[in-house]
C-alpha atoms as a PDB file:
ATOM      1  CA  UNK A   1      22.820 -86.959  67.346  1.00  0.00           C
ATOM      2  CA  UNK A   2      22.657 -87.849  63.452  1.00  0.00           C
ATOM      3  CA  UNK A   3      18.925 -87.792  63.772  1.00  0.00           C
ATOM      4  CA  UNK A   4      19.197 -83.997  65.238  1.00  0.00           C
ATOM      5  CA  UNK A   5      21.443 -82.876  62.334  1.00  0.00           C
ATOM      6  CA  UNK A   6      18.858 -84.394  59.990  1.00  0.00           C
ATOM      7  CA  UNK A   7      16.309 -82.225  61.553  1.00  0.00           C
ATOM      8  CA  UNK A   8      18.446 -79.145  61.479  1.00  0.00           C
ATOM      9  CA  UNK A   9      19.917 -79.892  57.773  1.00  0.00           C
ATOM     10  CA  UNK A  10      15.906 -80.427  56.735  1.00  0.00           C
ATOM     11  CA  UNK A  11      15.281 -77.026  58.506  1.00  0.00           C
ATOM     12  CA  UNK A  12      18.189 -75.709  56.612  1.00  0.00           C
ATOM     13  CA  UNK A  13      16.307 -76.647  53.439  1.00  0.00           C
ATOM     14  CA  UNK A  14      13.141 -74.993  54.455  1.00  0.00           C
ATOM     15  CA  UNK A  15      15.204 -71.876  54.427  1.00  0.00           C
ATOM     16  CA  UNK A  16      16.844 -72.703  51.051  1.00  0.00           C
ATOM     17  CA  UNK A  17      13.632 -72.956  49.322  1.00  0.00           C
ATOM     18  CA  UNK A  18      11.953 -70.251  50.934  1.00  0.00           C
ATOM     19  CA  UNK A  19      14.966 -68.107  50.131  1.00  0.00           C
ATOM     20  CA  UNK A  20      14.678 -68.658  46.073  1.00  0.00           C
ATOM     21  CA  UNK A  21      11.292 -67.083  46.430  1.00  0.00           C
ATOM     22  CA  UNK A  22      12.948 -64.232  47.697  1.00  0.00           C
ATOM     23  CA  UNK A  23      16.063 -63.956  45.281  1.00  0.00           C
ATOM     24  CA  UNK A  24      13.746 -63.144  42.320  1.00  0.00           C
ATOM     25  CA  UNK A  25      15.798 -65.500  40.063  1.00  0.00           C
ATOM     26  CA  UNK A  26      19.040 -64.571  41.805  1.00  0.00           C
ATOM     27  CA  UNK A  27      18.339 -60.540  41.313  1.00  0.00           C
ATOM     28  CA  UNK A  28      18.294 -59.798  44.697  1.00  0.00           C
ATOM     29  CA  UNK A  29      21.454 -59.799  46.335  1.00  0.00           C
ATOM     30  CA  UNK A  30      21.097 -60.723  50.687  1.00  0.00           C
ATOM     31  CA  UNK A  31      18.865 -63.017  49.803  1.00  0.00           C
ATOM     32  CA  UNK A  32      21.090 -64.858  47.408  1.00  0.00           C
ATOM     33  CA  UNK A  33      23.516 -64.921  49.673  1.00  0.00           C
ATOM     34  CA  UNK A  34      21.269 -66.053  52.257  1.00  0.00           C
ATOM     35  CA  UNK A  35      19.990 -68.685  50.219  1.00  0.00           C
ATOM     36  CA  UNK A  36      23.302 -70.109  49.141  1.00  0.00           C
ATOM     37  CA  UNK A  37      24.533 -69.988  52.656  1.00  0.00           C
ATOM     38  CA  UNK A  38      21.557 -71.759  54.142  1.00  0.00           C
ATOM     39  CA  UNK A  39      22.046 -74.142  50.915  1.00  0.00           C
ATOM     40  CA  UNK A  40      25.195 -75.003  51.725  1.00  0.00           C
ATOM     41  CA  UNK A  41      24.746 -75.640  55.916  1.00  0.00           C
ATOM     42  CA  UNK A  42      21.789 -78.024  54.717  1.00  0.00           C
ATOM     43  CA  UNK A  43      23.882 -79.758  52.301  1.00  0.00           C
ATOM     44  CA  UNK A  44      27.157 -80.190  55.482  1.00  0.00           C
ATOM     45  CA  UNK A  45      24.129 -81.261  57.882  1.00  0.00           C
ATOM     46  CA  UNK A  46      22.921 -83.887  55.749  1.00  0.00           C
ATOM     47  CA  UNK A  47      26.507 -85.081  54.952  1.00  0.00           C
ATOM     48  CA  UNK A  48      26.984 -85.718  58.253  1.00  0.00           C
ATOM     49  CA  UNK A  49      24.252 -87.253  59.526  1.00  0.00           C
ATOM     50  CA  UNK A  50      24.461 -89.905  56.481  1.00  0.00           C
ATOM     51  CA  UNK A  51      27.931 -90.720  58.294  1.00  0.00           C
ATOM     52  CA  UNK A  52      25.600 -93.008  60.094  1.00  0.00           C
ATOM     53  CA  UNK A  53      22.276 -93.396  58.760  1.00  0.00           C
ATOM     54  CA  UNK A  54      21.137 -95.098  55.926  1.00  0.00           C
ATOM     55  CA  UNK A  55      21.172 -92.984  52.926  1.00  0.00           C
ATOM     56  CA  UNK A  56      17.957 -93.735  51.585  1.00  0.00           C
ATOM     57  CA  UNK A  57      16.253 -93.037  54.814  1.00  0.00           C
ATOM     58  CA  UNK A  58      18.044 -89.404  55.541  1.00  0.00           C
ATOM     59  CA  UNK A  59      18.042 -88.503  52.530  1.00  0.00           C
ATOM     60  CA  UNK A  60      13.722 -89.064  52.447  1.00  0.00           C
ATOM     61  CA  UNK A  61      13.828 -87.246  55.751  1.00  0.00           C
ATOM     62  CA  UNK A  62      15.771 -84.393  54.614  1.00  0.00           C
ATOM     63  CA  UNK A  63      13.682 -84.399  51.731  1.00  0.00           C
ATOM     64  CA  UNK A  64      10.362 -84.713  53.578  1.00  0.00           C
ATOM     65  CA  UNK A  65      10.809 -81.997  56.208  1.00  0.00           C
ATOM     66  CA  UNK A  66      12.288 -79.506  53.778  1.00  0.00           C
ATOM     67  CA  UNK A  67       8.822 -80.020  51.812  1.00  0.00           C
ATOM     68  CA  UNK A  68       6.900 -80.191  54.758  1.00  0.00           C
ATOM     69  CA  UNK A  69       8.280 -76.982  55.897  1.00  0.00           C
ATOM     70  CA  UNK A  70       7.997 -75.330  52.442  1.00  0.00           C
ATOM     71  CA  UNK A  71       4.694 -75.958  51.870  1.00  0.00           C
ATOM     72  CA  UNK A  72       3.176 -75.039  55.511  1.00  0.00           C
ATOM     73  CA  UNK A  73       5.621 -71.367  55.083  1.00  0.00           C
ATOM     74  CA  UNK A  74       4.006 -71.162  51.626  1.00  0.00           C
ATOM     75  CA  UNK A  75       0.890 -71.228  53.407  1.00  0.00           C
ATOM     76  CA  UNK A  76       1.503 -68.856  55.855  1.00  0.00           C
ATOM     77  CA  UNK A  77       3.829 -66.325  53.809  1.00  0.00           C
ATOM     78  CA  UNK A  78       2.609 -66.551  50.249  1.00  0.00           C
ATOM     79  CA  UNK A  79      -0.951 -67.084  50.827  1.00  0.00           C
ATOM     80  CA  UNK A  80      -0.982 -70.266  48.945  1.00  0.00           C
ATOM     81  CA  UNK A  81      -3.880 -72.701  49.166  1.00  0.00           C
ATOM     82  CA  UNK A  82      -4.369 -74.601  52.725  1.00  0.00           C
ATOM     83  CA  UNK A  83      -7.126 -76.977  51.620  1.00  0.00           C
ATOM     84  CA  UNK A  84      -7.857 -80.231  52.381  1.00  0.00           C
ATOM     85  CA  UNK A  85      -5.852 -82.014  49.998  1.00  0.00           C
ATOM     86  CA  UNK A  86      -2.800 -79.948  50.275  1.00  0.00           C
ATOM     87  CA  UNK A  87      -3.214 -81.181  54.078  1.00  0.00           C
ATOM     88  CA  UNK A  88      -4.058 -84.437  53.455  1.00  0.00           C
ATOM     89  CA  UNK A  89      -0.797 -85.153  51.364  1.00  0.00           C
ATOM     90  CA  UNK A  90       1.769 -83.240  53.994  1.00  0.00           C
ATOM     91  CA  UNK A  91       0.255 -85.727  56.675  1.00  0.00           C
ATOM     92  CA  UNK A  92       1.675 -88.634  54.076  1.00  0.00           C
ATOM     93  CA  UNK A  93       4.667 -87.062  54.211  1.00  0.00           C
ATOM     94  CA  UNK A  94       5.039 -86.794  57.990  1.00  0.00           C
ATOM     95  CA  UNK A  95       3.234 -90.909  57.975  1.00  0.00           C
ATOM     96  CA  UNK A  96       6.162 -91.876  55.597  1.00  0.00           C
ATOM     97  CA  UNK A  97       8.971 -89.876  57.621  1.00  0.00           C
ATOM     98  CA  UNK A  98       7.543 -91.313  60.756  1.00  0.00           C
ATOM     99  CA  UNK A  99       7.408 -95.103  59.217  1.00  0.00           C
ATOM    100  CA  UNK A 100      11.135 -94.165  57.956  1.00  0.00           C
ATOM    101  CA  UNK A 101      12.011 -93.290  61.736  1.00  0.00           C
ATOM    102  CA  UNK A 102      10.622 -96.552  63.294  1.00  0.00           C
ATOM    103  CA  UNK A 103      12.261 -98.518  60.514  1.00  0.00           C
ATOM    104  CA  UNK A 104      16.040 -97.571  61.197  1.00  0.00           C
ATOM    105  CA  UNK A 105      15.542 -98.056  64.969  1.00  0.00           C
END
Protein backbone atom coordinates (compact mmCIF):
# COMPACT_ATOMS: atom_id res chain seq x y z
CA UNK A 1 0.00 0.00 0.00
CA UNK A 2 2.92 2.59 0.88
CA UNK A 3 4.37 1.83 -2.49
CA UNK A 4 0.80 2.89 -4.17
CA UNK A 5 0.69 6.19 -2.21
CA UNK A 6 4.24 6.82 -3.45
CA UNK A 7 3.00 6.46 -6.91
CA UNK A 8 -0.03 8.60 -6.37
CA UNK A 9 1.94 11.36 -4.15
CA UNK A 10 4.71 11.31 -7.28
CA UNK A 11 1.64 11.76 -9.62
CA UNK A 12 0.52 14.46 -7.34
CA UNK A 13 3.82 16.20 -8.07
CA UNK A 14 3.53 15.88 -11.76
CA UNK A 15 0.48 18.00 -11.31
CA UNK A 16 2.25 20.47 -8.96
CA UNK A 17 4.85 21.26 -11.40
CA UNK A 18 2.83 21.28 -14.34
CA UNK A 19 0.47 23.60 -12.50
CA UNK A 20 3.30 26.50 -11.86
CA UNK A 21 3.53 26.64 -15.60
CA UNK A 22 0.11 27.50 -15.60
CA UNK A 23 -0.09 30.05 -12.59
CA UNK A 24 2.09 32.57 -14.52
CA UNK A 25 4.08 33.31 -11.30
CA UNK A 26 0.99 32.92 -9.13
CA UNK A 27 -1.18 35.54 -11.46
CA UNK A 28 -3.61 33.24 -12.37
CA UNK A 29 -5.97 32.38 -9.84
CA UNK A 30 -7.67 28.30 -10.45
CA UNK A 31 -4.59 27.36 -11.26
CA UNK A 32 -2.95 28.54 -8.10
CA UNK A 33 -5.29 27.03 -6.30
CA UNK A 34 -4.99 23.98 -8.19
CA UNK A 35 -1.44 23.91 -7.83
CA UNK A 36 -1.33 24.43 -4.10
CA UNK A 37 -3.98 21.85 -3.64
CA UNK A 38 -2.29 19.21 -5.72
CA UNK A 39 0.98 20.50 -3.71
CA UNK A 40 -0.31 19.80 -0.68
CA UNK A 41 -2.07 16.00 -1.47
CA UNK A 42 1.58 15.16 -2.83
CA UNK A 43 3.21 16.40 0.17
CA UNK A 44 0.21 14.07 2.74
CA UNK A 45 0.93 11.08 0.16
CA UNK A 46 4.50 11.11 0.60
CA UNK A 47 4.16 11.57 4.42
CA UNK A 48 2.49 8.62 4.59
CA UNK A 49 4.04 6.32 2.65
CA UNK A 50 7.51 7.26 4.50
CA UNK A 51 5.47 5.83 7.63
CA UNK A 52 7.06 2.73 6.30
CA UNK A 53 9.58 3.10 3.75
CA UNK A 54 12.88 4.23 3.96
CA UNK A 55 13.14 7.87 3.54
CA UNK A 56 15.86 8.05 1.25
CA UNK A 57 14.30 5.61 -1.08
CA UNK A 58 10.59 7.39 -1.23
CA UNK A 59 11.69 10.33 -1.14
CA UNK A 60 14.07 9.45 -4.69
CA UNK A 61 10.88 7.86 -5.94
CA UNK A 62 8.70 10.70 -5.30
CA UNK A 63 11.30 12.71 -6.68
CA UNK A 64 11.94 10.57 -9.77
CA UNK A 65 8.37 10.09 -11.00
CA UNK A 66 7.39 13.70 -10.40
CA UNK A 67 10.43 14.48 -12.92
CA UNK A 68 9.72 11.74 -15.01
CA UNK A 69 6.25 12.88 -15.40
CA UNK A 70 7.22 16.57 -15.82
CA UNK A 71 9.46 16.19 -18.37
CA UNK A 72 7.43 13.58 -20.70
CA UNK A 73 4.06 16.40 -20.10
CA UNK A 74 6.62 19.06 -21.06
CA UNK A 75 7.05 17.15 -24.06
CA UNK A 76 3.74 16.64 -24.97
CA UNK A 77 2.13 20.08 -23.71
CA UNK A 78 4.88 22.63 -24.11
CA UNK A 79 6.51 21.35 -27.11
CA UNK A 80 9.78 21.02 -25.42
CA UNK A 81 12.63 19.02 -26.94
CA UNK A 82 12.11 14.99 -27.10
CA UNK A 83 15.61 14.11 -28.30
CA UNK A 84 17.73 11.51 -27.63
CA UNK A 85 19.42 12.69 -24.69
CA UNK A 86 16.47 14.09 -22.95
CA UNK A 87 15.33 10.27 -23.38
CA UNK A 88 18.29 8.77 -22.59
CA UNK A 89 18.52 10.50 -19.06
CA UNK A 90 14.55 9.86 -18.06
CA UNK A 91 15.40 6.05 -18.73
CA UNK A 92 18.24 6.66 -15.77
CA UNK A 93 15.75 7.89 -13.85
CA UNK A 94 13.23 5.06 -14.25
CA UNK A 95 16.87 2.44 -14.02
CA UNK A 96 17.58 4.21 -10.62
CA UNK A 97 13.79 4.14 -9.36
CA UNK A 98 13.62 0.59 -10.49
CA UNK A 99 17.16 -0.38 -8.68
CA UNK A 100 15.57 1.71 -5.60
CA UNK A 101 12.41 -0.70 -5.83
CA UNK A 102 14.37 -4.04 -5.86
CA UNK A 103 16.58 -2.70 -3.10
CA UNK A 104 13.84 -2.16 -0.29
CA UNK A 105 12.24 -5.55 -1.12
Amino acid sequence: MAWLLLLLAGLFEVGWAIGLKYTQGFTQLWPTVWTVVAMAISLGLLGIAMKSLPIGTAYAVWVGVGAIGTVALGIVLFNEPANAARLISVGLIIAGIVGLKLASA
